[in-house]
PDB file of N, CA and C in Angstrom:
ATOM      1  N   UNK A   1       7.065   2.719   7.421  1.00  0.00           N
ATOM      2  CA  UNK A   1       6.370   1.499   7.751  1.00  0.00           C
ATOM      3  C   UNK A   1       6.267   0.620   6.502  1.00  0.00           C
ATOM      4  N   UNK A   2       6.714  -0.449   6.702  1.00  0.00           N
ATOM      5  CA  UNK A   2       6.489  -1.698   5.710  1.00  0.00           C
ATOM      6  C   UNK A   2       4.814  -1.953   5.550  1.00  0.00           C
ATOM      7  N   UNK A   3       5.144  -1.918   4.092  1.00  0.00           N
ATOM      8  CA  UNK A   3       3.336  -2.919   3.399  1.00  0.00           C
ATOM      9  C   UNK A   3       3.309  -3.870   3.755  1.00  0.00           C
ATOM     10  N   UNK A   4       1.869  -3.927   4.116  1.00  0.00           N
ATOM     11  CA  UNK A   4       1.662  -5.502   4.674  1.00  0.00           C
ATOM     12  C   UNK A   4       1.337  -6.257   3.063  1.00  0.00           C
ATOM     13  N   UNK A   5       2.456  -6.967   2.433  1.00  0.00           N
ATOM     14  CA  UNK A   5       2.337  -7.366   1.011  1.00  0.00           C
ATOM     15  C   UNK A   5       1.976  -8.260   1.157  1.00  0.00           C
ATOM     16  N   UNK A   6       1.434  -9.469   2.155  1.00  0.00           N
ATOM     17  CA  UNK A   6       0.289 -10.943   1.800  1.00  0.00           C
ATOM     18  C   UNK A   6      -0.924 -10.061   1.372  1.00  0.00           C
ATOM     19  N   UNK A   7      -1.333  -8.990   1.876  1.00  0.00           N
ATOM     20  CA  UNK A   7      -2.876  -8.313   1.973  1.00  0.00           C
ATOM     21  C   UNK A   7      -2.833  -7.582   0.583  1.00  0.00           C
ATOM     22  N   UNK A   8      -1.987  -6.950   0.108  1.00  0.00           N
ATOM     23  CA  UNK A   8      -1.504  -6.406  -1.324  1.00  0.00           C
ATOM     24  C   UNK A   8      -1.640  -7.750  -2.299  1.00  0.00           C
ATOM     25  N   UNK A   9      -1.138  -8.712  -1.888  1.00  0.00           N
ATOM     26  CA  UNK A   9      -0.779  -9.312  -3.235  1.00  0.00           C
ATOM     27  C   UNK A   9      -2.124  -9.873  -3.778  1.00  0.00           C
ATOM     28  N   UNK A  10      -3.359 -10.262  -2.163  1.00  0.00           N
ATOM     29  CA  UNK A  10      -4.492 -10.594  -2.410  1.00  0.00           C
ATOM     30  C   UNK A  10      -5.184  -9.357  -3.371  1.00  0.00           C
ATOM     31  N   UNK A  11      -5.030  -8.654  -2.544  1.00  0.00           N
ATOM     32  CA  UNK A  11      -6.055  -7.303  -3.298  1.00  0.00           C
ATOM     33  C   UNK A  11      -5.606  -7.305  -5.028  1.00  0.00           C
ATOM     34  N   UNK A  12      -4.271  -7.580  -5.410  1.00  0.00           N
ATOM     35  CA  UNK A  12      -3.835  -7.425  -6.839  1.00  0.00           C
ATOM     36  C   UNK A  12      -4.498  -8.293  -7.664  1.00  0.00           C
ATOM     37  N   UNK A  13      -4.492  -9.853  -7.003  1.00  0.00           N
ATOM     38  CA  UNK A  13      -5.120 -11.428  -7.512  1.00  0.00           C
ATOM     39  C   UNK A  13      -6.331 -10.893  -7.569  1.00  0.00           C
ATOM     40  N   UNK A  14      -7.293 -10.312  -6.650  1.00  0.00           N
ATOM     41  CA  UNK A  14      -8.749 -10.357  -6.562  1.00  0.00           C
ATOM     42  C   UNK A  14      -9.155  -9.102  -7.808  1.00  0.00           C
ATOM     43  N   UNK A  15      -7.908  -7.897  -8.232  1.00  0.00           N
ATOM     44  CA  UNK A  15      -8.780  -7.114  -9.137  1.00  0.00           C
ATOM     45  C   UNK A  15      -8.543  -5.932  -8.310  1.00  0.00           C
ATOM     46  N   UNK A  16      -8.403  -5.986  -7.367  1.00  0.00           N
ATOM     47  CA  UNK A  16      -9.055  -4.527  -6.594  1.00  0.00           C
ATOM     48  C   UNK A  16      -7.771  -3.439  -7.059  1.00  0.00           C
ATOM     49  N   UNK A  17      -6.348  -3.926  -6.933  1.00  0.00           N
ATOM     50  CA  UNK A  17      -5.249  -3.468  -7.664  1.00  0.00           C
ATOM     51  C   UNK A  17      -4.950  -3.839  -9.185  1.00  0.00           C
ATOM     52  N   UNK A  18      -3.923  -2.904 -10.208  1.00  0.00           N
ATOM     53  CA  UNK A  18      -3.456  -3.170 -11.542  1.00  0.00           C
ATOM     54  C   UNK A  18      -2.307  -3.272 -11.210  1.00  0.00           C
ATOM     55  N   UNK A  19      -1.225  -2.911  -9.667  1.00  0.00           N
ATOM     56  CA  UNK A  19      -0.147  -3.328  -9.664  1.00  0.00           C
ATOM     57  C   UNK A  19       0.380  -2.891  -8.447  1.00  0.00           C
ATOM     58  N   UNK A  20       1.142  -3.467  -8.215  1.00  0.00           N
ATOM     59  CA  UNK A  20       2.330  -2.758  -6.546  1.00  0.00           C
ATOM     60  C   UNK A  20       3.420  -2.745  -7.333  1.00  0.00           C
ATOM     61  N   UNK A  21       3.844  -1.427  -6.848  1.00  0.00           N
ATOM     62  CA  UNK A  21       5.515  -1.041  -6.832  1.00  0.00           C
ATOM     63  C   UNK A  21       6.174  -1.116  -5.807  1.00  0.00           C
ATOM     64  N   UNK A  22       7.307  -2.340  -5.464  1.00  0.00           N
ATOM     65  CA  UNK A  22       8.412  -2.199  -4.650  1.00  0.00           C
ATOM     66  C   UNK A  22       9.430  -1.910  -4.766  1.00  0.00           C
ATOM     67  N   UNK A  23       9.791  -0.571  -3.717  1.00  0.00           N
ATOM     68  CA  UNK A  23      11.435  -0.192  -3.886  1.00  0.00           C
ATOM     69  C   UNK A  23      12.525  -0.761  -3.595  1.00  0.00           C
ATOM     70  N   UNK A  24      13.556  -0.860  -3.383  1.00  0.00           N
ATOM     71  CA  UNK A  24      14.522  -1.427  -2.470  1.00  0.00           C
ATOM     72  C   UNK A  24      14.637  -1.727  -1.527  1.00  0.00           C
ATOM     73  N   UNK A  25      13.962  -0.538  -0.690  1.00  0.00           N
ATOM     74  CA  UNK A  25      14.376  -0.268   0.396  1.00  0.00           C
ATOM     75  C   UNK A  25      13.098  -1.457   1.543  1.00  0.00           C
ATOM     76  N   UNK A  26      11.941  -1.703   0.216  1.00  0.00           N
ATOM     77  CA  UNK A  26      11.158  -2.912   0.926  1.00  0.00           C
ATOM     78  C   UNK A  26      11.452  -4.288   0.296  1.00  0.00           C
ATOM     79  N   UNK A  27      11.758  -4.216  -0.437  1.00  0.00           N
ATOM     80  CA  UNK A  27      11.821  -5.520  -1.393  1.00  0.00           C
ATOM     81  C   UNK A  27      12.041  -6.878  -0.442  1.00  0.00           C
ATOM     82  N   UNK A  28      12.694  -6.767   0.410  1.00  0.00           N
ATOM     83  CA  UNK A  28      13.313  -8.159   1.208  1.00  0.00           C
ATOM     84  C   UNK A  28      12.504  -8.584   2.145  1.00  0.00           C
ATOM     85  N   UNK A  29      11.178  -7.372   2.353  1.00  0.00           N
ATOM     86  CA  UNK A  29       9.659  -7.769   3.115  1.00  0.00           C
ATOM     87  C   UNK A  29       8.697  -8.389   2.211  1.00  0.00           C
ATOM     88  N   UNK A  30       8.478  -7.696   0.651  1.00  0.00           N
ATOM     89  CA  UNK A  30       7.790  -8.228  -0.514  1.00  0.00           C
ATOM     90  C   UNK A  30       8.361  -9.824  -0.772  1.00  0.00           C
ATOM     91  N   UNK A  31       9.515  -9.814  -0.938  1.00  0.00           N
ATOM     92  CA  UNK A  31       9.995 -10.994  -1.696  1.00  0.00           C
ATOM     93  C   UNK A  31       9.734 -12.116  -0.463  1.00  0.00           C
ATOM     94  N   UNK A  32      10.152 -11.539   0.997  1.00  0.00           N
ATOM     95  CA  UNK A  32       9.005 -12.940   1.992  1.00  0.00           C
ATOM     96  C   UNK A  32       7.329 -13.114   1.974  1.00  0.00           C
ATOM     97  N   UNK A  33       6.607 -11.975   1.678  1.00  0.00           N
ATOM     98  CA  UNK A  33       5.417 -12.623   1.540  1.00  0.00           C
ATOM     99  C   UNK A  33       5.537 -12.933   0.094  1.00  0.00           C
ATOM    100  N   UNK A  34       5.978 -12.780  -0.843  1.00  0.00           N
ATOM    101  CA  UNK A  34       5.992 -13.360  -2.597  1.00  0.00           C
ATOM    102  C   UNK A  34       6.557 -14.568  -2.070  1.00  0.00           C
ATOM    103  N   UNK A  35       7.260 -15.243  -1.505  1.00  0.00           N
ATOM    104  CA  UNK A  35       7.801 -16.802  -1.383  1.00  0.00           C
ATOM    105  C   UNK A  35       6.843 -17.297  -0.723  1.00  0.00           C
ATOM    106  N   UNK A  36       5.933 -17.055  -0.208  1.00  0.00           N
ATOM    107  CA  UNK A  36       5.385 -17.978   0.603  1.00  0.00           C
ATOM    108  C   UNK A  36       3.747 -17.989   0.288  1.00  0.00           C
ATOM    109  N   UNK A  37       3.382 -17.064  -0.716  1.00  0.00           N
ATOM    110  CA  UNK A  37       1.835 -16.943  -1.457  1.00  0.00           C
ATOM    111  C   UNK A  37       1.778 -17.826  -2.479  1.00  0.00           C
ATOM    112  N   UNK A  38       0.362 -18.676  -2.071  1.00  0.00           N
ATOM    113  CA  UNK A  38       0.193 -19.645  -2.853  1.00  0.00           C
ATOM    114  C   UNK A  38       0.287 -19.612  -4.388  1.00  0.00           C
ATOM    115  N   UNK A  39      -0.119 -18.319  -5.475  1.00  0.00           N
ATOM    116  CA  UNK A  39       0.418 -18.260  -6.610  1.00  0.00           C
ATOM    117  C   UNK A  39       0.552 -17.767  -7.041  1.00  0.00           C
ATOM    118  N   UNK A  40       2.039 -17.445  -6.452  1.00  0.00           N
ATOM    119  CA  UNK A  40       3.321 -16.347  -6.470  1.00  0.00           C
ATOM    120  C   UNK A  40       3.781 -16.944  -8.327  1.00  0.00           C
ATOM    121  N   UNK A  41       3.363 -17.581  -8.832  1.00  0.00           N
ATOM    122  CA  UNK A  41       3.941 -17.616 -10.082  1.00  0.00           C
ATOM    123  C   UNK A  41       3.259 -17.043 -11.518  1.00  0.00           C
ATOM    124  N   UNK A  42       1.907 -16.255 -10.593  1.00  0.00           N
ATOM    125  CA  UNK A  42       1.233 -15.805 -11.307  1.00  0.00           C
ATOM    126  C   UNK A  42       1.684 -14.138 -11.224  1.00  0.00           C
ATOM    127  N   UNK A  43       2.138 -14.222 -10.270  1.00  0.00           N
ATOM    128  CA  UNK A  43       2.838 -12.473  -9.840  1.00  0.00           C
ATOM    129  C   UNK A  43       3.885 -12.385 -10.793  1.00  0.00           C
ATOM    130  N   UNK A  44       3.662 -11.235 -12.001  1.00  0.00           N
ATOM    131  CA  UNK A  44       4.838 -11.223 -12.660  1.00  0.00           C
ATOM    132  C   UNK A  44       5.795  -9.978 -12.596  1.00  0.00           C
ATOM    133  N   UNK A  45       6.882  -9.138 -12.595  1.00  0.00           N
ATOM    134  CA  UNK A  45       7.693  -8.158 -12.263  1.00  0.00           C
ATOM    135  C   UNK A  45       8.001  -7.929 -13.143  1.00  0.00           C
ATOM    136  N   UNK A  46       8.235  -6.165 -13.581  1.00  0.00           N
ATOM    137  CA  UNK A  46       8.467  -5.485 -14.448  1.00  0.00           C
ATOM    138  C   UNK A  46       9.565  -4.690 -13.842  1.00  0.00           C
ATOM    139  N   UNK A  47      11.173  -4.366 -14.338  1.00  0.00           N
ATOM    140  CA  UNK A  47      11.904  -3.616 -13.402  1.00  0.00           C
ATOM    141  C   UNK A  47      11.374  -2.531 -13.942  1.00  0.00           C
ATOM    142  N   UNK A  48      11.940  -1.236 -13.210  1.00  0.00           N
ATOM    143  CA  UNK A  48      11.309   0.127 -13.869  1.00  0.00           C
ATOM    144  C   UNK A  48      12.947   0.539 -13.112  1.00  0.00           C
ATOM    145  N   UNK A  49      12.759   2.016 -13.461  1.00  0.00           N
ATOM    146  CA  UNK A  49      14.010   2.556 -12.893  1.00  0.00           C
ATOM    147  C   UNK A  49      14.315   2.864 -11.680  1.00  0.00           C
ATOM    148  N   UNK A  50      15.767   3.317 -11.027  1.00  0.00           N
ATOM    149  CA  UNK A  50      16.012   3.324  -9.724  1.00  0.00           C
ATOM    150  C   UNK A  50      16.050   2.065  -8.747  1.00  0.00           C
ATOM    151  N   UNK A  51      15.251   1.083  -9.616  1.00  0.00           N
ATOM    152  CA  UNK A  51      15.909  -0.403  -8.381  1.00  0.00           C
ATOM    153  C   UNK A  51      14.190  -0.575  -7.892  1.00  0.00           C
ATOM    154  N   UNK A  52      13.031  -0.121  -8.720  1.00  0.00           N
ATOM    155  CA  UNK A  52      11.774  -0.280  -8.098  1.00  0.00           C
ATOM    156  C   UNK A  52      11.418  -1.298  -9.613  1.00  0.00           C
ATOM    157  N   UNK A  53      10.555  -2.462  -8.792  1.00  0.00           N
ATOM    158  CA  UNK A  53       9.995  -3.528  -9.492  1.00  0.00           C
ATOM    159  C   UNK A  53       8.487  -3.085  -9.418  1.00  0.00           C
ATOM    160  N   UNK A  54       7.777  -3.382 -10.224  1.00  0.00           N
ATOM    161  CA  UNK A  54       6.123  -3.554 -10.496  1.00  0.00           C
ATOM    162  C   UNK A  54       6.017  -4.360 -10.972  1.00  0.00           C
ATOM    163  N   UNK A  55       4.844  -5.182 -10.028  1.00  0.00           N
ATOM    164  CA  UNK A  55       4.129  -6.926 -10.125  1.00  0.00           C
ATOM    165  C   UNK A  55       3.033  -6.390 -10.124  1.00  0.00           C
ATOM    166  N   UNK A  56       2.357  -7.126 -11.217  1.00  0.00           N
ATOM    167  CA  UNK A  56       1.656  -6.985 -12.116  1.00  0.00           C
ATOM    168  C   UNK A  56       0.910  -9.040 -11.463  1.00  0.00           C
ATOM    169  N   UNK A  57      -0.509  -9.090 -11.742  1.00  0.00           N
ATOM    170  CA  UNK A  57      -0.931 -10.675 -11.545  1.00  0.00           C
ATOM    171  C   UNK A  57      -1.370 -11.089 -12.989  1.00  0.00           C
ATOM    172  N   UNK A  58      -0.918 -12.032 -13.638  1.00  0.00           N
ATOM    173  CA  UNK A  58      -1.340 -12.265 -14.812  1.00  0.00           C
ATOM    174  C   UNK A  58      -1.821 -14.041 -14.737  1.00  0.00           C
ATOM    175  N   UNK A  59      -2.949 -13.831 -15.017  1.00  0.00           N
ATOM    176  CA  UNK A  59      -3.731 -15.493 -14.675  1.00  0.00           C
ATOM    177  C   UNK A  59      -3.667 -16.279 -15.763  1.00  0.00           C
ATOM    178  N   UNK A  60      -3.343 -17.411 -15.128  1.00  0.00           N
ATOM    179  CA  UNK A  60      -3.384 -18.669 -16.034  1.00  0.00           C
ATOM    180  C   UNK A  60      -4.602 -19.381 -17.122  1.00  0.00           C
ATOM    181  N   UNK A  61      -4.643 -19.117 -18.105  1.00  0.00           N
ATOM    182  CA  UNK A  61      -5.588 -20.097 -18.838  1.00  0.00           C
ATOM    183  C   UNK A  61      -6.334 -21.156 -18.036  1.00  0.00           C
ATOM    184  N   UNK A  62      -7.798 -20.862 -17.724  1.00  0.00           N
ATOM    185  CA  UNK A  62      -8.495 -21.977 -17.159  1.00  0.00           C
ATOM    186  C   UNK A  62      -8.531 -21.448 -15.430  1.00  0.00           C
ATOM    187  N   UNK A  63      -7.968 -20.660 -15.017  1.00  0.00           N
ATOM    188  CA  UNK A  63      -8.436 -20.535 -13.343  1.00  0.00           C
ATOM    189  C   UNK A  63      -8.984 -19.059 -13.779  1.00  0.00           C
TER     190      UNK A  63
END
């Protein structure tokens, strides 16, 4: 079963997470809710090995 990643990416922004790891095999469900979250440019990605990314939220100066 696919993560519901709009509800992840909130929980990461709000604190409640330090990070999500997506594998491959979800990535093309992550990367539609990452295109369409309001600030997806604050979501930053770390590759790690095997083809799995960890996004990490790192906030902007002033918000």
């Amino acid at each position: 079963m696919t993560p519901d990643y709009t509800k992840l990416l909130d929980q990461l922004r709000a604190g409640e997470l330090d990070h999500i790891e997506v594998t491959p095999d979800t990535f093309n469900a992550f990367r539609a809710a990452w295109t369409n979250y309001p600030r997806r440019e604050q979501i930053v990605g770390t590759a790690k090995r095997n083809g799995v990314i960890e996004y990490h939220y790192q906030s902007v100066q002033g918000n």
